[in-house]
Every structure is written in C-alpha cells, then in structure tokens.
Protein backbone atom coordinates (compact mmCIF):
# COMPACT_ATOMS: atom_id res chain seq x y z
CA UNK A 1 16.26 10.65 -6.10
CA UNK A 2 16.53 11.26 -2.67
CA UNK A 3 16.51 8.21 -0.30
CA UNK A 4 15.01 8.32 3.49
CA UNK A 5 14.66 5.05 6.11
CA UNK A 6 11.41 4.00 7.04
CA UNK A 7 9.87 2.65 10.24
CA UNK A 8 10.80 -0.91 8.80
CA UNK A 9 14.38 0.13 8.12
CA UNK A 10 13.89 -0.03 4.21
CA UNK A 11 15.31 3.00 1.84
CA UNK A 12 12.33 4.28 0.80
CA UNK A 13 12.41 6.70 -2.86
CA UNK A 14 11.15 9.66 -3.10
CA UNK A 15 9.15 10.62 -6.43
CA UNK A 16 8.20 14.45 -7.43
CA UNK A 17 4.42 14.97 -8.04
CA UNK A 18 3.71 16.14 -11.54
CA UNK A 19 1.05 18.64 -12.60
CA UNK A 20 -2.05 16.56 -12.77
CA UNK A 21 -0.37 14.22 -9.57
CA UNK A 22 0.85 11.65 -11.63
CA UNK A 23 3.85 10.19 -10.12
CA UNK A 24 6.70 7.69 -11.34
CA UNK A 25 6.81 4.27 -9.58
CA UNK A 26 10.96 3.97 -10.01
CA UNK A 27 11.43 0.49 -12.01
CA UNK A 28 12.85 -1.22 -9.16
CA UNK A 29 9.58 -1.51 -6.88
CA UNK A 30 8.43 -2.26 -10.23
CA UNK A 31 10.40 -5.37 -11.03
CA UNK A 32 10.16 -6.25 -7.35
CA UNK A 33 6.47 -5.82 -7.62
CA UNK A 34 6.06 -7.33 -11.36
CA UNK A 35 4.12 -4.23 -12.19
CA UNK A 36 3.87 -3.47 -16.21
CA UNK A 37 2.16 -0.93 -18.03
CA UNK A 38 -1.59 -1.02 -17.94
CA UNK A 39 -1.48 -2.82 -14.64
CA UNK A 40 -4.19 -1.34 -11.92
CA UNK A 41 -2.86 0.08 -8.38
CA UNK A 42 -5.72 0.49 -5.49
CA UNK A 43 -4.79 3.57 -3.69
CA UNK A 44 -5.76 4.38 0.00
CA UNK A 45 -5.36 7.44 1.85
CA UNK A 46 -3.93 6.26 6.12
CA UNK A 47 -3.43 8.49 9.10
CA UNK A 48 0.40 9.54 7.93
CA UNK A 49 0.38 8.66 4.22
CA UNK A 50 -0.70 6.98 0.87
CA UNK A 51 -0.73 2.75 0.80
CA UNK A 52 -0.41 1.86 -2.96
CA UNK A 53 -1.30 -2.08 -4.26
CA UNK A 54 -0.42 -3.90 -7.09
CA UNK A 55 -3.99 -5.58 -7.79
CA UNK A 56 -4.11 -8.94 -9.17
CA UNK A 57 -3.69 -9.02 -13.54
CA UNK A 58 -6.45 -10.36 -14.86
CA UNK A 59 -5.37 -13.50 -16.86
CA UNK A 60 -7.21 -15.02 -20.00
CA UNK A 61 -9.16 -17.81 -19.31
CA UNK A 62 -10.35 -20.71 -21.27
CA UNK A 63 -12.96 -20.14 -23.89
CA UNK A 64 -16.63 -21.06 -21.87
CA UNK A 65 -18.99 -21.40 -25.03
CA UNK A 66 -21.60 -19.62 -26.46
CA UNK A 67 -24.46 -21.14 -24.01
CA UNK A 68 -22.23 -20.37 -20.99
CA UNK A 69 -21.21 -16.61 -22.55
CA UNK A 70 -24.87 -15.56 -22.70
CA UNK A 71 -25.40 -16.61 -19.20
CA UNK A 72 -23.16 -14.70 -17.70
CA UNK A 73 -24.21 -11.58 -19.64
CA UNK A 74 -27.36 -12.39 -18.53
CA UNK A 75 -26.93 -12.63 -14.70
CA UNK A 76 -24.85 -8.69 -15.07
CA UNK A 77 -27.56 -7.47 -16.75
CA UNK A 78 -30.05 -8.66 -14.17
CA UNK A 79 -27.56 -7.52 -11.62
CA UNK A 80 -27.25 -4.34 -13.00
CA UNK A 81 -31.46 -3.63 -13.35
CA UNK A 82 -31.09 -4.56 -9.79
CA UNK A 83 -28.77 -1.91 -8.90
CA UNK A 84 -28.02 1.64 -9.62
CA UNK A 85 -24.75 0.61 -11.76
CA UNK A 86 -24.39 2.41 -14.82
C-alpha cells in the first residue's frame, strides 16, 4: 500500500475501491480503533474527502423484566404510529 502525509503529519494508507465500493480498513486503524467485524462506521461526505467513525458497540444490558419489556415496545410502537417510520 502506498503511504502519503497528511495535513496532521500522520502516514495516511491508501486502500483500492472494489467493484461495488467496498473498501478494506487495513488492520492497524483497526486495532487502533478496536473495530471488529459487524461493527457500524457513520460515513460523511466533507469539502476534500470522506470522514469515517467507529460508532459506539452496542453492549448487552441487564435483563429489565417482562413488565418493563412490554413498555418499551409499547412507547416504539406509539412512536412509530406517530411517525412515518417503517
């Protein structure tokens, strides 16, 4: 991979854009960033480039009940009559 300096004076890697624009994050910025597979990347489009994020991994919580469980289904579905989510 070819290697270029950035504004910040960090190598930056350059990655080849596949057929359907997948790309390879290399496993460095990976380990650096603790992204695994399945993890979710927010993507935004700036002035000279592309700004990838490493979102947040949603963690397991504790178990809330059966009462509790049905009233949060309850408030999404009233949220979603409410709205035009699908």
């Amino acid at each position: 991979m070819e290697r270029f300096r950035s504004t910040t004076c960090k190598k930056l890697e350059t990655v080849k854009v596949k057929r359907k624009g997948q790309v390879t994050i290399p496993a460095k910025v990976r380990r650096q960033q603790g992204i695994r597979e399945g993890d979710l990347l927010s993507v935004e489009a700036i002035k000279d480039g592309i700004v990838m994020r490493s979102k947040k991994r949603l963690e397991p919580g504790r178990p809330v009940g059966l009462d509790k469980q049905r009233k949060i289904l309850g408030d999404f579905e009233r949220l979603r009559e409410k709205s035009d989510w699908r």
